[in-house]
N, C-alpha and C. Protein backbone atom coordinates (compact mmCIF):
# COMPACT_ATOMS: atom_id res chain seq x y z
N UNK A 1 101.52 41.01 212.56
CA UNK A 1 102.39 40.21 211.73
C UNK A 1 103.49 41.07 211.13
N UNK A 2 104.06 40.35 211.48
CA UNK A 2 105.57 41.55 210.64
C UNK A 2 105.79 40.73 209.11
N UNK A 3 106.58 41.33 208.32
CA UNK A 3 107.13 41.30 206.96
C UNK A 3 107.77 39.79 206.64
N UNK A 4 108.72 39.43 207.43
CA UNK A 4 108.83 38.17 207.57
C UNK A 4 107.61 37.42 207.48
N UNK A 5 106.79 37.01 208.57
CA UNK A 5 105.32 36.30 208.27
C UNK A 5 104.71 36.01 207.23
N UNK A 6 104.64 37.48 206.49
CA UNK A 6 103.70 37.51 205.51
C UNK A 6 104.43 36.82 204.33
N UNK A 7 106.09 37.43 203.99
CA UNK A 7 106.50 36.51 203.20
C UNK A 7 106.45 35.29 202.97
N UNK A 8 106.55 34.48 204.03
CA UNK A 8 106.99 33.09 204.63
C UNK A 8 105.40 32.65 203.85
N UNK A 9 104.14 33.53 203.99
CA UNK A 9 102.57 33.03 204.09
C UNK A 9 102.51 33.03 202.89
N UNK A 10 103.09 34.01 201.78
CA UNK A 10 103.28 34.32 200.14
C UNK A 10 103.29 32.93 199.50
N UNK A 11 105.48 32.98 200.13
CA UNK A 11 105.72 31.44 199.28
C UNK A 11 105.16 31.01 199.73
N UNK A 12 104.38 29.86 200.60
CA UNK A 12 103.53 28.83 201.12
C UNK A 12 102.71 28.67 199.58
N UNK A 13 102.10 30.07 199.76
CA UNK A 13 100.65 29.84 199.20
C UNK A 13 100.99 30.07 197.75
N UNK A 14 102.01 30.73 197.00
CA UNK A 14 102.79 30.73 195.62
C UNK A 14 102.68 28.56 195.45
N UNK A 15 103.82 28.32 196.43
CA UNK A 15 104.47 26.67 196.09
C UNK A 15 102.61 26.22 196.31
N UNK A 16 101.90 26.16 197.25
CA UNK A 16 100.63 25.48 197.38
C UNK A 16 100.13 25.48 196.10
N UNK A 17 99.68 26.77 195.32
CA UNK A 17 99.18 27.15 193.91
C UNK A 17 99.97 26.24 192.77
N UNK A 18 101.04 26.40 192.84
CA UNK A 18 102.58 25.83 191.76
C UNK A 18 102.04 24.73 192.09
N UNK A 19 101.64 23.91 192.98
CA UNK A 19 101.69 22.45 193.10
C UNK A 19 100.34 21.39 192.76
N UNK A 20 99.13 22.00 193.05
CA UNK A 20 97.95 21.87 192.67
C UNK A 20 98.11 22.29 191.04
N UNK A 21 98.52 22.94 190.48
CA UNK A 21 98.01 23.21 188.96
C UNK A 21 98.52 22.38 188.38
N UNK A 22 100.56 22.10 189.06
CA UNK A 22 100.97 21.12 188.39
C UNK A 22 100.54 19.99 188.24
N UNK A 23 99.86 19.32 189.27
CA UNK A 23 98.75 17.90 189.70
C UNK A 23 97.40 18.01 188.76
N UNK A 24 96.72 19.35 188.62
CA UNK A 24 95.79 19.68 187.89
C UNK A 24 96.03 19.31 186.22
N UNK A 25 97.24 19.45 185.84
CA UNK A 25 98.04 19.79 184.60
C UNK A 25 98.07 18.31 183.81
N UNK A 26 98.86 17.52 185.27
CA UNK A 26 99.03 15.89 185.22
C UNK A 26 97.46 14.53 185.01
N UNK A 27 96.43 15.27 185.51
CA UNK A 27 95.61 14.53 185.36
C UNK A 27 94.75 15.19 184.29
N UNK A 28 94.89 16.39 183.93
CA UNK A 28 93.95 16.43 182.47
C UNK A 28 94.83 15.73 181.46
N UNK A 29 96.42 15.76 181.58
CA UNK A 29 96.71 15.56 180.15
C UNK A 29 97.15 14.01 179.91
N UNK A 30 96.52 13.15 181.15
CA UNK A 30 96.14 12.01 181.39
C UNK A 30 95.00 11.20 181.20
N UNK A 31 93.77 12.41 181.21
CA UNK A 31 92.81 12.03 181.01
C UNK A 31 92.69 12.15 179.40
N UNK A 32 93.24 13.04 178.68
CA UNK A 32 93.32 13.54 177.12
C UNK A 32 93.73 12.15 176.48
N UNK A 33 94.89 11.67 177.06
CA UNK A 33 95.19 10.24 176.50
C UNK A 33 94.11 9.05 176.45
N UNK A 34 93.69 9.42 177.35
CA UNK A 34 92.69 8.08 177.66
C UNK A 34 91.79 8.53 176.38
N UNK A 35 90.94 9.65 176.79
CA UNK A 35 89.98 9.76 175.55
C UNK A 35 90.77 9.40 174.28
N UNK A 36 91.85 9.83 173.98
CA UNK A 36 92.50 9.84 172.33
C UNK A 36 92.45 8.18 172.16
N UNK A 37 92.54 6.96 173.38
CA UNK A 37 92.65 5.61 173.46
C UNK A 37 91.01 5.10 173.16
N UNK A 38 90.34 6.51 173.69
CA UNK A 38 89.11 5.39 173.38
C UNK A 38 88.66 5.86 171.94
N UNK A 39 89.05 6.62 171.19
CA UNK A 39 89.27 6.96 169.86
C UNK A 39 89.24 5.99 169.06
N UNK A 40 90.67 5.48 169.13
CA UNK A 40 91.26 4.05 168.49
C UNK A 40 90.66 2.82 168.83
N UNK A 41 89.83 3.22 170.21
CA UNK A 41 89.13 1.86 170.48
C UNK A 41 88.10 1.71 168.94
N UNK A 42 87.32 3.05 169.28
CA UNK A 42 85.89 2.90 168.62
C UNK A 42 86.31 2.67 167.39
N UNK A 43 87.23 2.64 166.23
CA UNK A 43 87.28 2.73 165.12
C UNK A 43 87.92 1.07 164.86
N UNK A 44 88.54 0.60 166.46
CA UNK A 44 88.93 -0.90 165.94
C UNK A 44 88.35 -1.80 165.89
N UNK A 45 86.63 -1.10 167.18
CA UNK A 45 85.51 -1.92 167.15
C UNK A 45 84.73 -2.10 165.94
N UNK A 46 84.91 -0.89 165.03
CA UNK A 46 84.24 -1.07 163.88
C UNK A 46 84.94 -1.92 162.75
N UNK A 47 86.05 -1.95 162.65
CA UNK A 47 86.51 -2.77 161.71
C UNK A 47 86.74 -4.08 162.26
N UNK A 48 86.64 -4.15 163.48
CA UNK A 48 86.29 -5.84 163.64
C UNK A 48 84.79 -5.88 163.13
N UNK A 49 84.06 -5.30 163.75
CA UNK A 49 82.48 -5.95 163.02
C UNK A 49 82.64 -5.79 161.52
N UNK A 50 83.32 -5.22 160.64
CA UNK A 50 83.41 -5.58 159.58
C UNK A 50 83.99 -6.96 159.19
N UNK A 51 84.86 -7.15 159.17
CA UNK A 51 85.54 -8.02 159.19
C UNK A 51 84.85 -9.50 158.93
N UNK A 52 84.20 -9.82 159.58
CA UNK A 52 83.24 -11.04 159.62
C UNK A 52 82.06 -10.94 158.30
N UNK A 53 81.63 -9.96 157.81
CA UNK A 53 80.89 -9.24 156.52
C UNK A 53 82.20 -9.56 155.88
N UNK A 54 83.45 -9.65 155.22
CA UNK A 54 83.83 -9.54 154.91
C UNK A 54 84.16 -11.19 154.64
N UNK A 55 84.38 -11.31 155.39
CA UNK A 55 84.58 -13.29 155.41
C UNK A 55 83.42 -13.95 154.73
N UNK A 56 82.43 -13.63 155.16
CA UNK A 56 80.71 -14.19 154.55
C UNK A 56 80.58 -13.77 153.54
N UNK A 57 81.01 -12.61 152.54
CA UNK A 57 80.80 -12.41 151.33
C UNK A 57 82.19 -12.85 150.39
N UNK A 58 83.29 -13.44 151.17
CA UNK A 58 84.16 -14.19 150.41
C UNK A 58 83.77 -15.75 150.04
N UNK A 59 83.07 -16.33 151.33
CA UNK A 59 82.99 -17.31 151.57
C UNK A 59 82.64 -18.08 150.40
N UNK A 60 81.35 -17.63 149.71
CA UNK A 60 80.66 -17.77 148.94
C UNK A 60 81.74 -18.22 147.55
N UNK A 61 82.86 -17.31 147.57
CA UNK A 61 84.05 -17.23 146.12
C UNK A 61 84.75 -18.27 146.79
N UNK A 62 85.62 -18.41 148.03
CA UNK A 62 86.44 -19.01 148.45
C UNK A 62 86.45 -19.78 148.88
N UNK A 63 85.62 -21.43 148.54
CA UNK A 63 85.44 -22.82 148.91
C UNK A 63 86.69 -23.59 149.35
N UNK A 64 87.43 -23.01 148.61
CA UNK A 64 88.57 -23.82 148.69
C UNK A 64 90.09 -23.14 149.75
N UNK A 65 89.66 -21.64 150.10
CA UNK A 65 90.63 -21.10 150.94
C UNK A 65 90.15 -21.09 152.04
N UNK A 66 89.01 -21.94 153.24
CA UNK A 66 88.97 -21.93 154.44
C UNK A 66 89.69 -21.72 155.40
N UNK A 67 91.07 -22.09 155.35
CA UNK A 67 92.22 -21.78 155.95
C UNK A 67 92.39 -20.44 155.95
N UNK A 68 92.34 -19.81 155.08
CA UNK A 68 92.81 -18.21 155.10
C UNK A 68 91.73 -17.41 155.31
N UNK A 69 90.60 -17.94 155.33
CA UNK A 69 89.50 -17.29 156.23
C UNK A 69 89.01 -17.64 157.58
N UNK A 70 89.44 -18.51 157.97
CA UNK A 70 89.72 -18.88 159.38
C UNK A 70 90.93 -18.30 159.92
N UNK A 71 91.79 -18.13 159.05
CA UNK A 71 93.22 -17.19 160.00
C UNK A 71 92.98 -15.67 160.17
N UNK A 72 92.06 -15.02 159.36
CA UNK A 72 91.39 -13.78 159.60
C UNK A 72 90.48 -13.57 160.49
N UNK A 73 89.58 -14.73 160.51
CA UNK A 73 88.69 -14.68 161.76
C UNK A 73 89.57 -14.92 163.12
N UNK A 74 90.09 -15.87 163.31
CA UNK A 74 90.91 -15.79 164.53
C UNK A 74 92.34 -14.74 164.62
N UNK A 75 92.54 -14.41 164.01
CA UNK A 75 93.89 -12.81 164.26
C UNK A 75 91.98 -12.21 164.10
N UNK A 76 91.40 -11.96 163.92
CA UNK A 76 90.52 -10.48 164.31
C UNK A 76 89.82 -10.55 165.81
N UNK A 77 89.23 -12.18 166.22
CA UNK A 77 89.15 -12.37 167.10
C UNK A 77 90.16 -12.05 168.09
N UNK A 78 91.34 -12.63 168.44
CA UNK A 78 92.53 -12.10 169.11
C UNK A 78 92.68 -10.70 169.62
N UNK A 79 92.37 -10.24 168.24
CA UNK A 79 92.54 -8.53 168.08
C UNK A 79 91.59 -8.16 168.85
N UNK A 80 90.32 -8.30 169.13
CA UNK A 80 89.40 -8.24 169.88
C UNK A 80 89.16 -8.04 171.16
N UNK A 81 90.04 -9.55 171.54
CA UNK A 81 89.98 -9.88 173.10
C UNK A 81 91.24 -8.71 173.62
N UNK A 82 92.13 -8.72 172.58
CA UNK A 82 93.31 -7.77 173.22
C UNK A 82 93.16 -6.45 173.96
N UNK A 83 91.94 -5.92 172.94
CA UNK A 83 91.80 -4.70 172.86
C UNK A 83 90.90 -4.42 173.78
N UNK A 84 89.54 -5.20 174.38
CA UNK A 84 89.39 -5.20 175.77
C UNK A 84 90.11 -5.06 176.88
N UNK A 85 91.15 -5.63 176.62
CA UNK A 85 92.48 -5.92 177.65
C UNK A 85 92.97 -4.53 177.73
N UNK A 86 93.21 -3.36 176.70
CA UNK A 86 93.80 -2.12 176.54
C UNK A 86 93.05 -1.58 177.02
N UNK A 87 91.63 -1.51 176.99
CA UNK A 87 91.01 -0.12 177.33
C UNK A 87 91.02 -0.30 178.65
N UNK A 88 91.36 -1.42 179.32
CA UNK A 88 90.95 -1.23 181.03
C UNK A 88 92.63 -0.60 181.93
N UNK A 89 93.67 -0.57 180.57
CA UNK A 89 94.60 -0.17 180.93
C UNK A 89 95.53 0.89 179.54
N UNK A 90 94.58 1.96 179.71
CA UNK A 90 95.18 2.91 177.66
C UNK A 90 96.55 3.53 178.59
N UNK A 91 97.88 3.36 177.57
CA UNK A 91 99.01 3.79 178.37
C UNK A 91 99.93 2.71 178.80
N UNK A 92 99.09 1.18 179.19
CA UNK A 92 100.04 0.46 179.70
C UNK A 92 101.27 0.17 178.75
N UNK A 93 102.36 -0.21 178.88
CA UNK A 93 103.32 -0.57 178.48
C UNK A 93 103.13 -2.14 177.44
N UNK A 94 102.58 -3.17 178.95
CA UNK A 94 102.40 -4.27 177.75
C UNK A 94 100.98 -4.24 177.45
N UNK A 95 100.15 -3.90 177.84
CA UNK A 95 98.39 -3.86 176.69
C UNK A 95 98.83 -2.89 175.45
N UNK A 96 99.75 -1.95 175.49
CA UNK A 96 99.87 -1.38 174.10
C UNK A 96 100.98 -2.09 172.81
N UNK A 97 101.71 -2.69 173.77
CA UNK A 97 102.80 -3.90 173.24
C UNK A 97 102.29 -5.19 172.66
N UNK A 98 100.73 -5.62 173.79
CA UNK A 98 100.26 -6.71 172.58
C UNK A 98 99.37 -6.03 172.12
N UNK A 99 98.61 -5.05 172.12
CA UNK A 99 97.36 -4.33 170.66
C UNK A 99 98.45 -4.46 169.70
N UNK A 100 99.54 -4.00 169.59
CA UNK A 100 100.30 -3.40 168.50
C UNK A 100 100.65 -5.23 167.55
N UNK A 101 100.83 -6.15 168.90
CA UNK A 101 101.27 -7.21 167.89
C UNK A 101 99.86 -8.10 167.16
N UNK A 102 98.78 -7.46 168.02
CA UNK A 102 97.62 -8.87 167.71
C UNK A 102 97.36 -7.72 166.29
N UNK A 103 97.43 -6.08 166.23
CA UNK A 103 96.91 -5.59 165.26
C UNK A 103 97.70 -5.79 163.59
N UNK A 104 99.43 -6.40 164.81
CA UNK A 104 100.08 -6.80 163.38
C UNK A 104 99.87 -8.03 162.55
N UNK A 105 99.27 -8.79 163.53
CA UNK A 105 98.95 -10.21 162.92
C UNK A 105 97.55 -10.53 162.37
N UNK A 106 96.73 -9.37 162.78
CA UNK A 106 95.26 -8.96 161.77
C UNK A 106 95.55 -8.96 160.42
N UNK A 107 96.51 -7.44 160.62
CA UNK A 107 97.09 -7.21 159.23
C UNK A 107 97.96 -8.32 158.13
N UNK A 108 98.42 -8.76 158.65
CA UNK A 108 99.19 -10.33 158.25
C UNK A 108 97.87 -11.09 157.62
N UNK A 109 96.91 -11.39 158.28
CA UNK A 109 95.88 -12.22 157.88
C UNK A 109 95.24 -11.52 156.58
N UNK A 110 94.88 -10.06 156.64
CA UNK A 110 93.87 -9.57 155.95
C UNK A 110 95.23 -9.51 154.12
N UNK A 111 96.01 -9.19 154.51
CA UNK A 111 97.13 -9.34 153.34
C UNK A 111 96.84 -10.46 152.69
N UNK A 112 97.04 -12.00 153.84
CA UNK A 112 96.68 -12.79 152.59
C UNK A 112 95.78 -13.21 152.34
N UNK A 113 94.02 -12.84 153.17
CA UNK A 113 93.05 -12.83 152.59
C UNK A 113 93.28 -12.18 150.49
N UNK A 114 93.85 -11.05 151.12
CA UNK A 114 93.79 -10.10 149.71
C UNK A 114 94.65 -10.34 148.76
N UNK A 115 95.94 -11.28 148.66
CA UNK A 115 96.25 -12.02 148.00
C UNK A 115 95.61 -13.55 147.71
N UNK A 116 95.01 -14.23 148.05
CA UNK A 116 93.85 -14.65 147.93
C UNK A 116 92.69 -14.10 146.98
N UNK A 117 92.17 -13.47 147.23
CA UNK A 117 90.64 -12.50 146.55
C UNK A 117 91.46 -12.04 145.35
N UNK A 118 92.63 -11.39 145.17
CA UNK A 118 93.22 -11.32 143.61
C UNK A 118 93.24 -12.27 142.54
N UNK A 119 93.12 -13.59 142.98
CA UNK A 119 92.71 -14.89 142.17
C UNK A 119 91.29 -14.84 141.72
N UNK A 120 90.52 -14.11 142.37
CA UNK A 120 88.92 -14.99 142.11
C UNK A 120 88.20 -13.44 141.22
N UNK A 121 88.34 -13.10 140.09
CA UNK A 121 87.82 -11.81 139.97
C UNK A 121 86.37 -11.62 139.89
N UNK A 122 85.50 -12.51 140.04
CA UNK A 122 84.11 -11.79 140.43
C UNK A 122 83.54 -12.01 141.38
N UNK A 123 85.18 -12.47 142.51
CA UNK A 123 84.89 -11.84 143.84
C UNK A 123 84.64 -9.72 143.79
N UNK A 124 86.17 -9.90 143.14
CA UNK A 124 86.82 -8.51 143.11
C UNK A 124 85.20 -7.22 142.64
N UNK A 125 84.72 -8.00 141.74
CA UNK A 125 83.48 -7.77 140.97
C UNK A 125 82.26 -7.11 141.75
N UNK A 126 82.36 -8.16 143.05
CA UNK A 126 80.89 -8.49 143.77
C UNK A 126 80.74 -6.87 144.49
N UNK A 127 79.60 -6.74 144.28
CA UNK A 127 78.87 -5.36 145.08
C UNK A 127 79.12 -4.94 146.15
N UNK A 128 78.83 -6.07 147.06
CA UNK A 128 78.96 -5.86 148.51
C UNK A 128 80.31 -6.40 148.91
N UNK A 129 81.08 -7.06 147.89
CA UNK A 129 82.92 -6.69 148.37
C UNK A 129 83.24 -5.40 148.13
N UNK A 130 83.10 -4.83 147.04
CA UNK A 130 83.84 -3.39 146.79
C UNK A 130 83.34 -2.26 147.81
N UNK A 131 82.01 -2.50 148.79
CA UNK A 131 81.34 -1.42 149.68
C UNK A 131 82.09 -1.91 150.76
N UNK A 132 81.90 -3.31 150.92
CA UNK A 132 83.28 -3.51 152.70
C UNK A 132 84.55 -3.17 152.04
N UNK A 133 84.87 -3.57 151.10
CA UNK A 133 86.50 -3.14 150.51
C UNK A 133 86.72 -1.25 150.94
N UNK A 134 85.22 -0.99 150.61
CA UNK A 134 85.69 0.84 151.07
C UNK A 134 85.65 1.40 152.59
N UNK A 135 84.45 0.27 152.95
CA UNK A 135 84.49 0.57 154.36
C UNK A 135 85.66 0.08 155.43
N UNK A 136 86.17 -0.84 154.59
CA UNK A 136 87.79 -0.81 155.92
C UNK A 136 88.51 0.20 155.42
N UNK A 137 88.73 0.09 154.18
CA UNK A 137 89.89 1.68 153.81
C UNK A 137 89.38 2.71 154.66
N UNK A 138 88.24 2.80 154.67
CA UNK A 138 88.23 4.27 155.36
C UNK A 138 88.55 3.99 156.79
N UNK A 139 87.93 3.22 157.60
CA UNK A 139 88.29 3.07 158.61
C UNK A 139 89.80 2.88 159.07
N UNK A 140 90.37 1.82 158.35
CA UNK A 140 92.03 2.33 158.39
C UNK A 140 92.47 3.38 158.59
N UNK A 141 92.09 4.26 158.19
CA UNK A 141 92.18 5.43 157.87
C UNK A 141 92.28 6.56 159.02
N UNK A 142 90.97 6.06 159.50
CA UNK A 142 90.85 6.44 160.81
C UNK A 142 91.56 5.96 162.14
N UNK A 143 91.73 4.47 162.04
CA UNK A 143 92.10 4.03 162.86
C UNK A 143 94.02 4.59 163.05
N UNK A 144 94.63 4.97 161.54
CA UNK A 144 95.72 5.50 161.39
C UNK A 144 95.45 7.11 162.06
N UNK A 145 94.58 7.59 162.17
CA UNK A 145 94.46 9.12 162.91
C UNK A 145 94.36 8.92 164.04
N UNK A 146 93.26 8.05 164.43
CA UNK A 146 93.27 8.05 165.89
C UNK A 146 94.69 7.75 166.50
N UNK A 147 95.47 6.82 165.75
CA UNK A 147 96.54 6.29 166.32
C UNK A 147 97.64 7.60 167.08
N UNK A 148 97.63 8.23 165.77
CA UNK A 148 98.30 9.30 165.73
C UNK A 148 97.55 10.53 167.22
N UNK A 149 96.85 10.90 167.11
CA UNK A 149 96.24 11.80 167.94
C UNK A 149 96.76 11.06 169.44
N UNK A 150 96.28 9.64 170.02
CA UNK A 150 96.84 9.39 170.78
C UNK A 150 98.23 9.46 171.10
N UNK A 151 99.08 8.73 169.83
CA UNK A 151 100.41 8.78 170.91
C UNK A 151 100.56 10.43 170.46
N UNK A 152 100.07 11.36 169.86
CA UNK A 152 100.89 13.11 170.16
C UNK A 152 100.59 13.05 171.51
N UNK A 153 99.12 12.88 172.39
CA UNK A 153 98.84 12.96 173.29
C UNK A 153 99.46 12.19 174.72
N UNK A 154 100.03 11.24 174.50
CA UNK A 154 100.87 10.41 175.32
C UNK A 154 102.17 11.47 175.18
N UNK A 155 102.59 11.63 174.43
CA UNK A 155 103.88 12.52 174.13
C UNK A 155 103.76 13.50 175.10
N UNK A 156 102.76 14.25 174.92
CA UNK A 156 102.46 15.66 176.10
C UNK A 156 102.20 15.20 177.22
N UNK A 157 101.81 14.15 177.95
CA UNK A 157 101.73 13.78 178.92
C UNK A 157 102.90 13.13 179.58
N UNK A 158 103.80 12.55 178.66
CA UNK A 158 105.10 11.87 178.97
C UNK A 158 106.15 13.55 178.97
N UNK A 159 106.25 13.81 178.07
CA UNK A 159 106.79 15.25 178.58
C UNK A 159 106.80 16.53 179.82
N UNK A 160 105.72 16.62 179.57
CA UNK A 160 104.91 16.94 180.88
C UNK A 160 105.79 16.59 182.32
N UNK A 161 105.08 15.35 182.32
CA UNK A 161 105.34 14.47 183.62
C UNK A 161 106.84 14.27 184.11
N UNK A 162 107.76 14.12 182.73
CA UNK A 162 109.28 14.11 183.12
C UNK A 162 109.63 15.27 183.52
N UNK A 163 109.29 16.28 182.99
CA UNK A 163 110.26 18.20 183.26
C UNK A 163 109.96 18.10 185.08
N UNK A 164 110.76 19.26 184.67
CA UNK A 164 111.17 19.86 186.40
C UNK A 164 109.65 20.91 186.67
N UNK A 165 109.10 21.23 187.31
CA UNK A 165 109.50 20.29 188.89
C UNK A 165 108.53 19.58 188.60
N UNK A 166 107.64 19.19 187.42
CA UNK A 166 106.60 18.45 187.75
C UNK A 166 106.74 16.84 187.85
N UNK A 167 108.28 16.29 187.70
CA UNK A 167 108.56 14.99 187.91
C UNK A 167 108.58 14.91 189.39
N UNK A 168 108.79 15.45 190.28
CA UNK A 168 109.12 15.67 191.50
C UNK A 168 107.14 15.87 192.21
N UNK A 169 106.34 16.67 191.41
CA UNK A 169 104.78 16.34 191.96
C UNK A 169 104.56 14.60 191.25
N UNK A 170 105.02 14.59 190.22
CA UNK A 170 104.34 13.23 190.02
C UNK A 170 104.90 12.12 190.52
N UNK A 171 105.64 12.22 190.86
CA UNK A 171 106.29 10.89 191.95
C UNK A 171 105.48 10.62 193.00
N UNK A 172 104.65 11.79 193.78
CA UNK A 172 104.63 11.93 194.97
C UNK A 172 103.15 11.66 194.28
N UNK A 173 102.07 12.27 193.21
CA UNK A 173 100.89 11.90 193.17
C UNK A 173 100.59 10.62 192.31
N UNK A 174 101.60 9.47 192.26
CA UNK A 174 100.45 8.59 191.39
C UNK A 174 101.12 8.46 190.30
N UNK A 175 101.47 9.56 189.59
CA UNK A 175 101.89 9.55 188.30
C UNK A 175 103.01 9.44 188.04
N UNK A 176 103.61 7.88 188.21
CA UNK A 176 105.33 6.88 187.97
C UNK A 176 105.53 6.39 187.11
N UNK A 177 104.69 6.38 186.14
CA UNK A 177 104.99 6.24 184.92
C UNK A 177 104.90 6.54 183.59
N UNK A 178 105.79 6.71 182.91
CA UNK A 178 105.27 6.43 181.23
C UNK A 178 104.17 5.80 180.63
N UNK A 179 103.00 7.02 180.01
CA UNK A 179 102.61 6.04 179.57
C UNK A 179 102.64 5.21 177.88
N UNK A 180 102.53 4.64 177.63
CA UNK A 180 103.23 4.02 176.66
C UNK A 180 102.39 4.16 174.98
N UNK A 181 103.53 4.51 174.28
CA UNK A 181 102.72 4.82 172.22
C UNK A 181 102.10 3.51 171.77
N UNK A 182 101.62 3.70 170.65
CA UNK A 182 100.76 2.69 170.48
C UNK A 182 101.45 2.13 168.61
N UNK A 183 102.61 1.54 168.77
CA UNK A 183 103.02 0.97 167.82
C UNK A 183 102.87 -0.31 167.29
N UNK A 184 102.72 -0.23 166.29
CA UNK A 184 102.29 -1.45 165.28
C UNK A 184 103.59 -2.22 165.52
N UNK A 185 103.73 -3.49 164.66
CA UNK A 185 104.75 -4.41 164.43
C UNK A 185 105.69 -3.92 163.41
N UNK A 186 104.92 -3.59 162.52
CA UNK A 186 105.83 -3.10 161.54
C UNK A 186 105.40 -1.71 161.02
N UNK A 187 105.86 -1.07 161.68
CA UNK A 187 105.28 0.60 161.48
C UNK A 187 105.52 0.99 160.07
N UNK A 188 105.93 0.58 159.14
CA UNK A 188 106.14 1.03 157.92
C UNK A 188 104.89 0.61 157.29
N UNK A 189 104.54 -0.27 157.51
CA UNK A 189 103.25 -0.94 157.12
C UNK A 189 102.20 -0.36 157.35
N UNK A 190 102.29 -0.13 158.81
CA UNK A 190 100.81 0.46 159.00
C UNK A 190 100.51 1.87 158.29
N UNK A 191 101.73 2.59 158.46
CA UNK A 191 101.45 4.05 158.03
C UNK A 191 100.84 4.11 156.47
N UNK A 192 100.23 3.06 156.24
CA UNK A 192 100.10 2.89 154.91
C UNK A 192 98.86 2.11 155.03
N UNK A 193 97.58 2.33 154.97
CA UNK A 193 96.65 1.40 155.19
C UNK A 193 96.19 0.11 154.67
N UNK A 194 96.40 -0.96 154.70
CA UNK A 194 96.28 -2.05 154.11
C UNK A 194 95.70 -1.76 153.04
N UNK A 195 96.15 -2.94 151.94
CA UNK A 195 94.80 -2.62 150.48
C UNK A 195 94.38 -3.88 150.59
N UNK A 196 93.22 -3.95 150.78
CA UNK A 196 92.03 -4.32 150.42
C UNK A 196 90.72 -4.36 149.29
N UNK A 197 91.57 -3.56 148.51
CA UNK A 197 91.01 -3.12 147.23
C UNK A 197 91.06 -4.56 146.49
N UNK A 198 89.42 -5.06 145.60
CA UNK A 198 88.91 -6.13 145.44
C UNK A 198 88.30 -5.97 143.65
């Protein structure tokens, strides 16, 4: 083999290496998103099962606001079915477009649950309101971190995937798209965790 050859065998196997890591690169920091999605899952599953504890120990104060505890149960329900819909697609464009609106219209509901419950004070009083009253704050809470951790993580993967040359491997492996942040309706709102305080 002469000098030529071997060069020619170098780059090959340089671009072969360059091209596998970049593909290697593309599906961990693809897979990072997903986990950071099922993050936000687990913390939205928990404050839906709250949620319904939360209705049953109003119920009792609120004879007369059925309406506004039926609009919480159905925006949490909604929120529910949506969010099934997301995890079989974390990233999509529209499953993160409606989480963001069914999670805005939760929030809508639970507001005027809680304008509501400011009328009745030994709701505000009751034992087991002020322990769910803490257990969604916190979870908010969480559900505001997870949020966050995901889309940084969509960010590095959307970055990633656009630069040179790795837009040029991801065309060719699979990876055509953006995948998409996970914004609320009214992001000013959310960054602020509902009060629920009773």
């Amino acid at each position: 083999m002469d000098a030529v050859s071997i060069g020619i065998i170098v780059v090959l196997g340089v671009l072969v290496i360059s091209l596998v890591t970049i593909f290697n690169r593309l599906v961990a920091l693809k897979n990072r998103f997903k986990n950071a999605f099922s993050q936000i899952e687990v913390q939205l599953k928990r404050r839906y099962d709250l949620i319904p504890n939360l209705v049953e120990v109003a119920k009792r104060y609120l004879k007369h606001e059925q309406d506004t505890l039926t609009k919480v149960i159905e925006a949490r329900n909604m929120a529910s079915r949506v969010l099934q819909a997301a995890t079989r697609e974390p990233g999509g464009t529209g499953a993160m477009r409606k989480l963001g609106e069914a999670e805005g219209a939760l929030a809508g509901a639970l507001g005027s649950l809680n304008v509501v419950m400011e009328q009745y004070p030994d709701l505000k009083a009751n034992e087991n309101m002020m322990q769910l009253s803490e257990e969604i704050s916190s979870t908010e809470n969480k559900v505001s971190f997870a949020r966050q951790a995901y889309n940084d993580e969509v960010m590095l993967y959307n970055t990633y995937r656009q630069s040179f040359p790795q837009n040029i491997v991801a065309s060719f492996t699979g990876h055509t798209h953006d995948a998409a942040l996970l914004e609320f309706e009214d992001s000013d709102k959310i960054q602020e965790a509902p009060k629920v305080a009773f």
